[in-house]
Every structure is written in structure tokens, then in C-alpha cells.
C-alpha atoms as a PDB file:
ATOM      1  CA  UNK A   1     121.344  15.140  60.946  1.00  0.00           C
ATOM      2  CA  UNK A   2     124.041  16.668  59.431  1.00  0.00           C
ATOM      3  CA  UNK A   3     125.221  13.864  57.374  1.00  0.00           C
ATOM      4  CA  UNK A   4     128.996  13.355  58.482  1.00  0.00           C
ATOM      5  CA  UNK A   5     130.340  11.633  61.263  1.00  0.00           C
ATOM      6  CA  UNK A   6     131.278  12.807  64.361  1.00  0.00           C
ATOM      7  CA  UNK A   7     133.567  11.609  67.006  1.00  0.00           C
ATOM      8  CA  UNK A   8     132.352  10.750  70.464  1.00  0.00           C
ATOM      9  CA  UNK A   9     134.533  10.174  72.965  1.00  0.00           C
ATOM     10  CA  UNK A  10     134.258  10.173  76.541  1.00  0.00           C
ATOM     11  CA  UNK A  11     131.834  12.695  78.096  1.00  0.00           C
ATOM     12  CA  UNK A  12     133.366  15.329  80.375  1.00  0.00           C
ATOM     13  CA  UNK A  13     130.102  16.355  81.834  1.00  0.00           C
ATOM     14  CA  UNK A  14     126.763  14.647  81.438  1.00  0.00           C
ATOM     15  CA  UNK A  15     123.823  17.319  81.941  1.00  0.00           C
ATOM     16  CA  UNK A  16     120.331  16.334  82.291  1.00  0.00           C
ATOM     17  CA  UNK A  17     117.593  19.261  81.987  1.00  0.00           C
ATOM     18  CA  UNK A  18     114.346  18.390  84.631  1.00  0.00           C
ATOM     19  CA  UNK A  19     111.316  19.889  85.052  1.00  0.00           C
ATOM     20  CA  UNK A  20     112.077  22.830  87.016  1.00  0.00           C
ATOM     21  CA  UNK A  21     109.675  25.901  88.185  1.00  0.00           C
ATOM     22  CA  UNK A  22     110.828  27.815  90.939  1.00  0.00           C
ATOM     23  CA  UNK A  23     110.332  31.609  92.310  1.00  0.00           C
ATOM     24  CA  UNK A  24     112.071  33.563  95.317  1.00  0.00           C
ATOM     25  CA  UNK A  25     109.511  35.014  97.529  1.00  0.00           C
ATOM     26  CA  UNK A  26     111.363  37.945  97.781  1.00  0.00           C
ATOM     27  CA  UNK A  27     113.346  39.710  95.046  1.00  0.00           C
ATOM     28  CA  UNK A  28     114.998  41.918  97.763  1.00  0.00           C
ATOM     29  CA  UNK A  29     115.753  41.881 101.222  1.00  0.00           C
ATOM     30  CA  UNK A  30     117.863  45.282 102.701  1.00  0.00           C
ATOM     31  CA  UNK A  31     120.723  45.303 100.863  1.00  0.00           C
ATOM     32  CA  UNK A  32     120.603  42.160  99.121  1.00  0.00           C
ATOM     33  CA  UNK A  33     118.699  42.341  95.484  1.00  0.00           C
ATOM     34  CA  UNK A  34     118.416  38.920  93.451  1.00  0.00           C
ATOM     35  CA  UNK A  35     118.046  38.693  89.933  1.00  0.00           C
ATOM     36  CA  UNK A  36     117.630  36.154  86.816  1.00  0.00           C
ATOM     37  CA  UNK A  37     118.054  32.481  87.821  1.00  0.00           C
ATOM     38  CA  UNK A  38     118.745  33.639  91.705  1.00  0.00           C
ATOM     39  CA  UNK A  39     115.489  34.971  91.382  1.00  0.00           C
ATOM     40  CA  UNK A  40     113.403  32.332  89.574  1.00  0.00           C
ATOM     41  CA  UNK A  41     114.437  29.497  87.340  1.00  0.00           C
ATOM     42  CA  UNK A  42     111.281  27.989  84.328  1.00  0.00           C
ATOM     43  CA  UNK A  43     110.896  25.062  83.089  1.00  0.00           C
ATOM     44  CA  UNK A  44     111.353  25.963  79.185  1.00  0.00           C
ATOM     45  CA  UNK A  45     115.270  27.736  79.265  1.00  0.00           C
ATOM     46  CA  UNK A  46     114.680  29.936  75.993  1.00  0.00           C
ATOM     47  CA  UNK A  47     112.884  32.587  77.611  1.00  0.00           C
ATOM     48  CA  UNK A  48     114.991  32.598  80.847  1.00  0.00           C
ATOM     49  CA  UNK A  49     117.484  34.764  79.382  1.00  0.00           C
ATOM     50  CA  UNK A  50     115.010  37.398  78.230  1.00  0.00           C
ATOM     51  CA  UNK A  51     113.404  37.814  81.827  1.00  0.00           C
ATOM     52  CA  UNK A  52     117.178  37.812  83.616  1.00  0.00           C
ATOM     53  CA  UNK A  53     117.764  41.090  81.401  1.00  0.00           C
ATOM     54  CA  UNK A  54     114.554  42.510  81.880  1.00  0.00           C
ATOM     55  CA  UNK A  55     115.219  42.096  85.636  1.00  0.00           C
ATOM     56  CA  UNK A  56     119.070  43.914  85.406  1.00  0.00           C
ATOM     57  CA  UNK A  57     117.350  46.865  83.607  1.00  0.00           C
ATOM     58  CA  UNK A  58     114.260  46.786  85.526  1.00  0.00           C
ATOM     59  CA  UNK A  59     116.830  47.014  88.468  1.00  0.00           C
ATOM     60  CA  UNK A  60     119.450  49.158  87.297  1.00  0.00           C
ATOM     61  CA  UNK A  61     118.384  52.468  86.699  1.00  0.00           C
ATOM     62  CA  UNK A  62     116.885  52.223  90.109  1.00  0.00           C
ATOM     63  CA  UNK A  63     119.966  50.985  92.073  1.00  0.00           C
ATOM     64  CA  UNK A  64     121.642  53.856  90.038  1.00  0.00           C
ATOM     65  CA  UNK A  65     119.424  56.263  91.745  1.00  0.00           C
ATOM     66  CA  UNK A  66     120.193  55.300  95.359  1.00  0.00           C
ATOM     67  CA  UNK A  67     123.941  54.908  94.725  1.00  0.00           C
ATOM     68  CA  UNK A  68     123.580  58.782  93.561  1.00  0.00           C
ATOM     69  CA  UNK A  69     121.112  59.504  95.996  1.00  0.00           C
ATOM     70  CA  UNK A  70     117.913  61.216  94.486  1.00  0.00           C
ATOM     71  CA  UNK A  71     116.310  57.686  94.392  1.00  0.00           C
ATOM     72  CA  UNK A  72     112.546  58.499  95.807  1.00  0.00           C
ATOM     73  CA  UNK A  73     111.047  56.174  98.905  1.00  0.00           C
ATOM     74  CA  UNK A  74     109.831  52.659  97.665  1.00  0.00           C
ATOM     75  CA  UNK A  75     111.540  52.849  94.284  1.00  0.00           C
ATOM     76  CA  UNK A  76     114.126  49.655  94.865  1.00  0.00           C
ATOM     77  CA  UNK A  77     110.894  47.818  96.240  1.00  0.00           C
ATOM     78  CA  UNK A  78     109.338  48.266  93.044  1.00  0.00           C
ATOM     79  CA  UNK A  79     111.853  46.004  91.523  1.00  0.00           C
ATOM     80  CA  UNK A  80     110.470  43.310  93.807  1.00  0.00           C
ATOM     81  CA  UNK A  81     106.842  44.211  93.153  1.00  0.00           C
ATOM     82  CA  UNK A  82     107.571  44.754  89.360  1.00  0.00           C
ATOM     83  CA  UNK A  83     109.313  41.715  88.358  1.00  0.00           C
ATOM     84  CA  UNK A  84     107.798  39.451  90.793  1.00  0.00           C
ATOM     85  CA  UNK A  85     104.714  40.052  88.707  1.00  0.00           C
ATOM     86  CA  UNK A  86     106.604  39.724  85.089  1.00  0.00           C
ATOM     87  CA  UNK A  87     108.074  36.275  86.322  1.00  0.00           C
ATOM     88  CA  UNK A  88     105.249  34.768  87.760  1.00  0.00           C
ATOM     89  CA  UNK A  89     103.486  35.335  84.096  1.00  0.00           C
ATOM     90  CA  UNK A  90     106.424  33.651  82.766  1.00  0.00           C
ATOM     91  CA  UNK A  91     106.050  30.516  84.775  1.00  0.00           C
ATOM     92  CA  UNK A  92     102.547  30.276  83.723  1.00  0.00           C
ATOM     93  CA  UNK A  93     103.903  30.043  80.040  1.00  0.00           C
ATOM     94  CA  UNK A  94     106.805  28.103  80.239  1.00  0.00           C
ATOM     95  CA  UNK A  95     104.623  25.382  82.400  1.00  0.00           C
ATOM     96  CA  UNK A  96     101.856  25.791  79.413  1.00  0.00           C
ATOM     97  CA  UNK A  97     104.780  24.707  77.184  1.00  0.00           C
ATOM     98  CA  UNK A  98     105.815  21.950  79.312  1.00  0.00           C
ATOM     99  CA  UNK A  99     102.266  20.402  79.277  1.00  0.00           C
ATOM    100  CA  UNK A 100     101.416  21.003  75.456  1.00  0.00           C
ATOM    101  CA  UNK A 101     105.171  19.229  74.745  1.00  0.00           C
ATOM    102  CA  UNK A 102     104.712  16.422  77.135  1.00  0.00           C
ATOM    103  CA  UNK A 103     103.021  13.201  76.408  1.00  0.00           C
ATOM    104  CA  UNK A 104     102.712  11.276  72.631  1.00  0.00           C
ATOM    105  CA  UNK A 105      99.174   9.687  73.419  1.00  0.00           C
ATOM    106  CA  UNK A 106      96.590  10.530  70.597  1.00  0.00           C
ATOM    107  CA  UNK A 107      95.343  13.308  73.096  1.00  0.00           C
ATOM    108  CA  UNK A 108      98.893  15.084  73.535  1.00  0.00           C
ATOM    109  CA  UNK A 109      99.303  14.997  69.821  1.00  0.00           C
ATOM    110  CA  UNK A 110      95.596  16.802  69.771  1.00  0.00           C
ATOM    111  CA  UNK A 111      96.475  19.504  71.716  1.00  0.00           C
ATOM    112  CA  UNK A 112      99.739  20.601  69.980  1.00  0.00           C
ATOM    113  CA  UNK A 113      97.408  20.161  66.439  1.00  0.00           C
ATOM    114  CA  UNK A 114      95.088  22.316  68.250  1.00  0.00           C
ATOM    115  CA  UNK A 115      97.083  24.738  69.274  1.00  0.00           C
ATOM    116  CA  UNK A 116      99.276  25.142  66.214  1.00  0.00           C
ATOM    117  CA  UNK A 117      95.947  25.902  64.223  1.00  0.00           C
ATOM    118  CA  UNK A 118      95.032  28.731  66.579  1.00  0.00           C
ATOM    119  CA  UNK A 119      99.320  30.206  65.952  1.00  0.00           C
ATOM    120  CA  UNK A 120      97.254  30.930  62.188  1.00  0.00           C
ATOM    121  CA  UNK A 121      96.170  33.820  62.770  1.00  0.00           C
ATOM    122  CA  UNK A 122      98.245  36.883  63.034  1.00  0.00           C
ATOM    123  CA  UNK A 123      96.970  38.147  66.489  1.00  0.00           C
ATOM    124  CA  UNK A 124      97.439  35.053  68.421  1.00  0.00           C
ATOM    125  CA  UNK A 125     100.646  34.847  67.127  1.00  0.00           C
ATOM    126  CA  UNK A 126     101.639  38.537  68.461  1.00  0.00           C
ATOM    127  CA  UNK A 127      99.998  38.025  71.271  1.00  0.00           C
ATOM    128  CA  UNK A 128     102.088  34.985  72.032  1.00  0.00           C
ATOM    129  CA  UNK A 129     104.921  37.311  71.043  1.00  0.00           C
ATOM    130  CA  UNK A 130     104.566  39.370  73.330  1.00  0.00           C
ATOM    131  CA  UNK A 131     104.078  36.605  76.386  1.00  0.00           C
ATOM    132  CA  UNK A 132     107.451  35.052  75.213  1.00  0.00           C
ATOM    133  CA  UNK A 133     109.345  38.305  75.357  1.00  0.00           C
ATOM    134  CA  UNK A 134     107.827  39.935  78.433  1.00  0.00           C
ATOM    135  CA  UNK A 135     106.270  42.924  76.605  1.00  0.00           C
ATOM    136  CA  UNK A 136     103.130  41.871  77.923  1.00  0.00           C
ATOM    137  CA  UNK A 137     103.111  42.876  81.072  1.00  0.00           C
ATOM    138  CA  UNK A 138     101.255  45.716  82.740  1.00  0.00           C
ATOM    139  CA  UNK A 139     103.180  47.066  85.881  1.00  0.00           C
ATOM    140  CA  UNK A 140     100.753  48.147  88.719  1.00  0.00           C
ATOM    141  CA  UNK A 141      99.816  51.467  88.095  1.00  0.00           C
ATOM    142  CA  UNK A 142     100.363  53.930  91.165  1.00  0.00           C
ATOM    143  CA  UNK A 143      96.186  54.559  90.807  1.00  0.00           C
ATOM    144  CA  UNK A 144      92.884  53.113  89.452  1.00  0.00           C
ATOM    145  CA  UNK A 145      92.237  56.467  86.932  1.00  0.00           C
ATOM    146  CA  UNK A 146      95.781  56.295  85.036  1.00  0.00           C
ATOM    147  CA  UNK A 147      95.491  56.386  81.639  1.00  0.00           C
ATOM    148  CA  UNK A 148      95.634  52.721  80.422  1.00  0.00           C
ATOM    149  CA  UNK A 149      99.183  52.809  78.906  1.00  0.00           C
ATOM    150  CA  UNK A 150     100.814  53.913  82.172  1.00  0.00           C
ATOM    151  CA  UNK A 151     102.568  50.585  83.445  1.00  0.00           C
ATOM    152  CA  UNK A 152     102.943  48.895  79.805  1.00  0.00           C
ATOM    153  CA  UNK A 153     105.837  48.340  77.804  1.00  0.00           C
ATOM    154  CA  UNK A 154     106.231  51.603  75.360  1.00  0.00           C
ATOM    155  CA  UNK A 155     105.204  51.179  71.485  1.00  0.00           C
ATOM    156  CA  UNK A 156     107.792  51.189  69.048  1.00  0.00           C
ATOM    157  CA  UNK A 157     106.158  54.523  67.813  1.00  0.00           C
ATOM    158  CA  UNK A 158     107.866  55.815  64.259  1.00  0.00           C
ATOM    159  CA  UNK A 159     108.235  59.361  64.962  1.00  0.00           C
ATOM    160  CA  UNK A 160     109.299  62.246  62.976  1.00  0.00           C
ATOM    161  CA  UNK A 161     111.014  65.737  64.581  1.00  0.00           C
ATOM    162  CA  UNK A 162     112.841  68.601  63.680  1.00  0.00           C
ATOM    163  CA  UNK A 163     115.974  66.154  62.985  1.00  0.00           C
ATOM    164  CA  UNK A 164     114.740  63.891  60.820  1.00  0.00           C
ATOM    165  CA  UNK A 165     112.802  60.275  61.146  1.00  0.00           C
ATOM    166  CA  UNK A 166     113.021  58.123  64.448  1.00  0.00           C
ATOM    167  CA  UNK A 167     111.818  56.001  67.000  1.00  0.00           C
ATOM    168  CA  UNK A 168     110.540  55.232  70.404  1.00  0.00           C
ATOM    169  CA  UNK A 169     113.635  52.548  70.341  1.00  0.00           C
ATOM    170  CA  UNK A 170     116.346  54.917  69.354  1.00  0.00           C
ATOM    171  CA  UNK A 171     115.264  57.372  72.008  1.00  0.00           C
ATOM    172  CA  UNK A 172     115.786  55.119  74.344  1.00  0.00           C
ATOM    173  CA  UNK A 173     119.453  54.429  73.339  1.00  0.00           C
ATOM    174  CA  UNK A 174     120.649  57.172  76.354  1.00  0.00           C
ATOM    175  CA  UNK A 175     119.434  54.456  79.089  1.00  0.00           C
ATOM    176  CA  UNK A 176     117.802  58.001  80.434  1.00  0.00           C
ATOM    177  CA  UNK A 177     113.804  58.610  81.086  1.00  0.00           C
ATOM    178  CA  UNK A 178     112.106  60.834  78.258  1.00  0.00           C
ATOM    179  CA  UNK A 179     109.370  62.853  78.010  1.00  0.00           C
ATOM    180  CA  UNK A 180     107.700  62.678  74.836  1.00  0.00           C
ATOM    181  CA  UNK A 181     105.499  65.472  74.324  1.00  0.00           C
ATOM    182  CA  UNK A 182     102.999  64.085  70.924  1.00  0.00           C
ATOM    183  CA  UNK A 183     101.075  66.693  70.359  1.00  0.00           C
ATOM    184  CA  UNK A 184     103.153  70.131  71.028  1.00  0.00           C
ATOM    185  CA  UNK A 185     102.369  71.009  74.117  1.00  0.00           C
ATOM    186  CA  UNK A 186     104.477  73.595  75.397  1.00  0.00           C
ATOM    187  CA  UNK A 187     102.907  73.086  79.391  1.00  0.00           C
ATOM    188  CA  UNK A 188     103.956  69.766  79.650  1.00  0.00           C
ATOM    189  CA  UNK A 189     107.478  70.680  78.247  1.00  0.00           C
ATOM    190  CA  UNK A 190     107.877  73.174  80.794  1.00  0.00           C
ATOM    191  CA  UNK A 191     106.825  71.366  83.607  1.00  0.00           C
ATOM    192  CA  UNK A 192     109.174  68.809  83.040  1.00  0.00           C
ATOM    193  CA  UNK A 193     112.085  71.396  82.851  1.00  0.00           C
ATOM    194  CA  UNK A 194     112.269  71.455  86.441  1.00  0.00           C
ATOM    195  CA  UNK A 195     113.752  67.385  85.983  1.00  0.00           C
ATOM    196  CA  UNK A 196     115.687  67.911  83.267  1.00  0.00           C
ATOM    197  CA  UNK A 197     118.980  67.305  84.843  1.00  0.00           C
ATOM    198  CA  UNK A 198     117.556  63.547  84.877  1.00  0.00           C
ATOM    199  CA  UNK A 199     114.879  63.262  81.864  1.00  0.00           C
ATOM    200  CA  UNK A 200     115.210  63.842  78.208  1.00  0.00           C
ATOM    201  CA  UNK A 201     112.166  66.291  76.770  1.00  0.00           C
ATOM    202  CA  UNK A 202     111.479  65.053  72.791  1.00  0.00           C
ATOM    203  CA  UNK A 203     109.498  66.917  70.722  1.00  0.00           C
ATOM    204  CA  UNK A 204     107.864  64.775  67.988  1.00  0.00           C
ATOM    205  CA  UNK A 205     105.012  63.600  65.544  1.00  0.00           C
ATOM    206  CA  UNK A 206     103.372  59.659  64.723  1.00  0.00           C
ATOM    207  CA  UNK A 207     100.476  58.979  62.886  1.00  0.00           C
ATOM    208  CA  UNK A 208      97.388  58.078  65.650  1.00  0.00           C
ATOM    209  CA  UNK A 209      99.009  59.301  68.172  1.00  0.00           C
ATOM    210  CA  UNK A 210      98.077  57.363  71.726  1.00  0.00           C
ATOM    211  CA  UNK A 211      98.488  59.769  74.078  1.00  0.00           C
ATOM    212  CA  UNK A 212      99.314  63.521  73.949  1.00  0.00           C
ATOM    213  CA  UNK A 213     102.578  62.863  76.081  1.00  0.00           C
ATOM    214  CA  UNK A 214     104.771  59.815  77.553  1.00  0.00           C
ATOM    215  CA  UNK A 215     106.989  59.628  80.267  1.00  0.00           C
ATOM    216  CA  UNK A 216     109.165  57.053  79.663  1.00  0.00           C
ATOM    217  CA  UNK A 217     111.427  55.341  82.134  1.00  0.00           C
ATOM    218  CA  UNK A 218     114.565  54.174  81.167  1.00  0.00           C
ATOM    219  CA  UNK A 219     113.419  50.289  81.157  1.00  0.00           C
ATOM    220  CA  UNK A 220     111.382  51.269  78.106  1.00  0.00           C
ATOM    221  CA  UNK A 221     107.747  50.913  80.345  1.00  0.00           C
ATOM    222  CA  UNK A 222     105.150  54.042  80.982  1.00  0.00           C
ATOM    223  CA  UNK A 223     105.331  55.844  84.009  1.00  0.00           C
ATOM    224  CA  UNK A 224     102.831  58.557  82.985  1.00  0.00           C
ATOM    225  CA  UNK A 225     100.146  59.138  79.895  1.00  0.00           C
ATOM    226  CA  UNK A 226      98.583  62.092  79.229  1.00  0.00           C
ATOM    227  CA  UNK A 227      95.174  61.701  77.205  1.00  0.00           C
ATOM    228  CA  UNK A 228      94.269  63.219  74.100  1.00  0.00           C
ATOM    229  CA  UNK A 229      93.510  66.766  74.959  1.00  0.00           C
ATOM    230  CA  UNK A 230      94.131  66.623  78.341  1.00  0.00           C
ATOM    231  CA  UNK A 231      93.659  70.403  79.786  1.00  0.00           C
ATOM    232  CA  UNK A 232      96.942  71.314  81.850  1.00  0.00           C
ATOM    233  CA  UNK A 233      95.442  72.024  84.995  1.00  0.00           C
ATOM    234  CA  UNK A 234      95.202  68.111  85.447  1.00  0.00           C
ATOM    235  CA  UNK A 235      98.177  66.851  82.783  1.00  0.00           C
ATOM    236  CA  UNK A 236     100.696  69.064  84.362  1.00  0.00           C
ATOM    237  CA  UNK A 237      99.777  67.825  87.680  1.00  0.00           C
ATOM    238  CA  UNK A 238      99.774  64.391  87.097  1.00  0.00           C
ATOM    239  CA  UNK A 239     103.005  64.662  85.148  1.00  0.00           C
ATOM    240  CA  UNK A 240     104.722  66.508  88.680  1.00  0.00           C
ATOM    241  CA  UNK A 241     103.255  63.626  90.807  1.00  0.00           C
ATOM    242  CA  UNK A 242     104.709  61.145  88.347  1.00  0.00           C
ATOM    243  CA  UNK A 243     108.145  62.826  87.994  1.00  0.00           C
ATOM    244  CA  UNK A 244     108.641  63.387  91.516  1.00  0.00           C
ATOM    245  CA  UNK A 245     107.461  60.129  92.382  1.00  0.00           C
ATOM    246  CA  UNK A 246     109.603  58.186  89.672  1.00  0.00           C
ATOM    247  CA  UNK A 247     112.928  60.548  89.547  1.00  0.00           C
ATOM    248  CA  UNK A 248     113.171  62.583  92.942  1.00  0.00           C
ATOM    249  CA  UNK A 249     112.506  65.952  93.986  1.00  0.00           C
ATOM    250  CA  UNK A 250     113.305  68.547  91.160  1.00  0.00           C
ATOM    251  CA  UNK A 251     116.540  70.934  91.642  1.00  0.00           C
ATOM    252  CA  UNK A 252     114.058  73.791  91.691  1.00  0.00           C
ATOM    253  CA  UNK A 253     110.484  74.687  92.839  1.00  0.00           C
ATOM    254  CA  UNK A 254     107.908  74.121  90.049  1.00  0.00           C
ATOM    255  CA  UNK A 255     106.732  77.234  88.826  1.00  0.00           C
ATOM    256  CA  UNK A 256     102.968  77.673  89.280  1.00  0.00           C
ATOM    257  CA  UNK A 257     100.553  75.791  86.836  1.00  0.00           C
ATOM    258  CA  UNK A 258      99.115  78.050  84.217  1.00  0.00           C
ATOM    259  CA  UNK A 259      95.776  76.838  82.033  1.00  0.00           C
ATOM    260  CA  UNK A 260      97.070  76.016  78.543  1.00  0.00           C
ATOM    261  CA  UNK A 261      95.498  78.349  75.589  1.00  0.00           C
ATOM    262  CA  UNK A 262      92.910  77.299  73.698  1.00  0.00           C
END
């Protein structure tokens, strides 16, 4: 392949890579947490490395909170309940890829013609994407009426503030949660002032804007959405349940909710 030779000598260590697909059926048990290949191990290696560090920051920012102590009750078994999930659609892909590579009978060599015809066509292609990296997932939300971006992996939004041009992805450079209030809203701002000692509040605009606010946790997925014009009897509500559920009790009472102006 590369047109020069190369010396071979004798091996020092022979490795031979097997059809391997293999979960845990726990990802923690007291105070023993597993994660990457101790947790699962696929059959196609590239995308093993992108699920191991999706576990650590899955897991991180919640073992930081019980090491400082305002972790909330259940939030370590989320990791188990969160990435459990995100593996076990990553075994279903990597086995996919085993079957479509496997086999050089006229039908084998079908179904990867097939299937490179339908990787045309831009969606199936960032669809596929987003399987490969993870991004695809949908964490359980904590009810059946959350808005339908709470539990996803946040957009990339471009966003433009006070300070200039930015991003959902630079925000997120602090490894803290952030509100991001979309559509000035002043109510939702103040509610989360009580939690401001953990979250970042970001002010900001984006062309078709998805929600009026995101609370962002600081593995880049939703933990709360508030819908397009959302009255703040019900947004700053939510938003309390979802801080205090996600980031501990606040250092102060919450000051009573008042209706937002119309």
C-alpha cells in the first residue's frame, strides 16, 4: 500500500479482534460506578471511544455533586439509567455494522450496495451521524408533558448577545449548567437566581428560536424547555422543579411567582 518495504520481524504481540457485544447490567452498585469498556464493550471499536467519554461526563458532574454534597436523591442512579440506555443503542449499531460487513456472497455484497445508496441523501446521512456519535439519544424525561427537547442532546444554536457572536458549544466551555433565556424573559432569569451559585444565566438571540429558554446541564443534554410563549405561572414552575431536581436545593427561598407582563 504504501509502496516501500517494510521490515517484519518477529511479532511481540499477536492481537486478534472477535466479535464481541457485551453490557453490564448495572452501571453502579453503592459505591462502585463502571464506565467505558468496564461498562460495555461493541463489536465495531471506532465508536467505543465516543460512548466511554460520554459516560465520564455523563458521570462526572454528578459524582462532583455528591463529593460536594448538594447532589439531589437519585441523581448518581441516573448515570445508570442514562447511559444504560445510550449504550444499548450503540450495540444495536455496531451489531448492524457487523452484519452489513460480514459475508462476500452476492447477497452480502447487495446489502452494503443497498445501503450505501440510501447514505445519498443528506438526512440519512445525519441521521446516521448522529447514531455514530451518540447525539441521538433522548434521556427519559422526568414526565410525559415535557417539552420534546427536554432529555436530547442541545443544538449547536449560533447565538448573538450583548458580547458579540457565539454558541451553544462555547457556552458550554465552563463544564457548568446554563440557563439560556431565548426570548428575554426577565421571570425565568430571576427564578433561576436563586441557583446561581451552581448555573450560568445567558442572555441571547438565534434565528427560529426552539424554545423560549434551556436549561442546560453540563453534559451538553436538556434538563428543562420552556415553550414558545410559555406564561410564567407554569415556566417558572417547571423551571424550580427542574433546578431543584437537577442541582439541589437553592441557597435561598424562591421568592413568590409573579405573572409575567403582557
Amino acid at each position: 500500500m504504501l509502496g516501500v518495504d517494510l521490515p517484519m520481524g518477529e511479532p511481540i504481540r499477536l492481537v486478534r479482534f472477535t466479535f464481541h457485544a457485551r453490557q453490564v447490567e448495572r452501571y453502579r452498585k453503592g459505591r462502585v460506578l463502571l464506565a467505558g469498556d468496564a461498562a460495555h464493550l461493541f463489536p465495531a471499536p471506532g465508536v467505543a471511544l465516543g460512548a466511554g467519554l460520554l459516560d465520564s461526563v455523563n458521570l462526572g458532574w454528578k459524582l462532583a455533586a455528591a463529593i460536594h454534597g448538594w447532589a439531589p436523591a437519585g441523581l448518581l442512579d441516573s448515570y445508570h439509567d442514562e447511559r444504560r440506555l445510550a449504550a444499548t443503542r450503540t450495540m444495536l449499531h455496531t451489531q448492524a455494522q457487523v452484519a452489513i460487513r460480514r459475508g462476500h456472497d452476492p447477497a452480502a455484497v447487495a446489502l452494503r450496495e443497498l445501503f450505501q445508496e440510501l447514505l445519498v441523501d443528506e438526512q440519512p446521512l445525519r441521521r446516521l451521524g448522529a447514531l455514530m456519535a451518540g447525539t441521538d439519544i433522548r434521556y427519559p424525561p422526568p414526565g410525559p408533558d415535557e417539552h420534546p427537547l427536554t432529555g436530547t442532546f442541545a443544538p449547536d444554536l449560533a447565538l448573538r448577545t450583548d458580547q458579540g457572536r457565539t454558541s451553544v458549544a462555547e457556552l458550554m466551555h465552563g463544564a457548568r449548567p446554563i440557563l439560556l433565556d431565548l426570548a428575554n424573559r426577565p421571570d425565568l432569569r430571576e427564578t433561576a437566581r436563586h441557583w446561581e451559585h451552581r448555573i450560568d444565566i445567558r442572555a441571547a438571540e438565534t434565528n427560529h428560536r426552539p424554545a423560549d429558554a434551556l436549561l442546560i446541564r453540563p453534559d451538553a443534554h436538556i434538563a428543562w424547555a420552556a415553550t414558545i410563549d410559555e406564561p410564567t405561572d407554569s415556566a417558572a414552575l417547571a423551571l424550580r422543579e427542574a433546578l431543584s431536581d437537577w442541582f439541589g436545593t437553592p441557597l435561598k427561598a424562591p421568592a413568590p411567582i409573579i405573572d409575567r407582563p403582557s
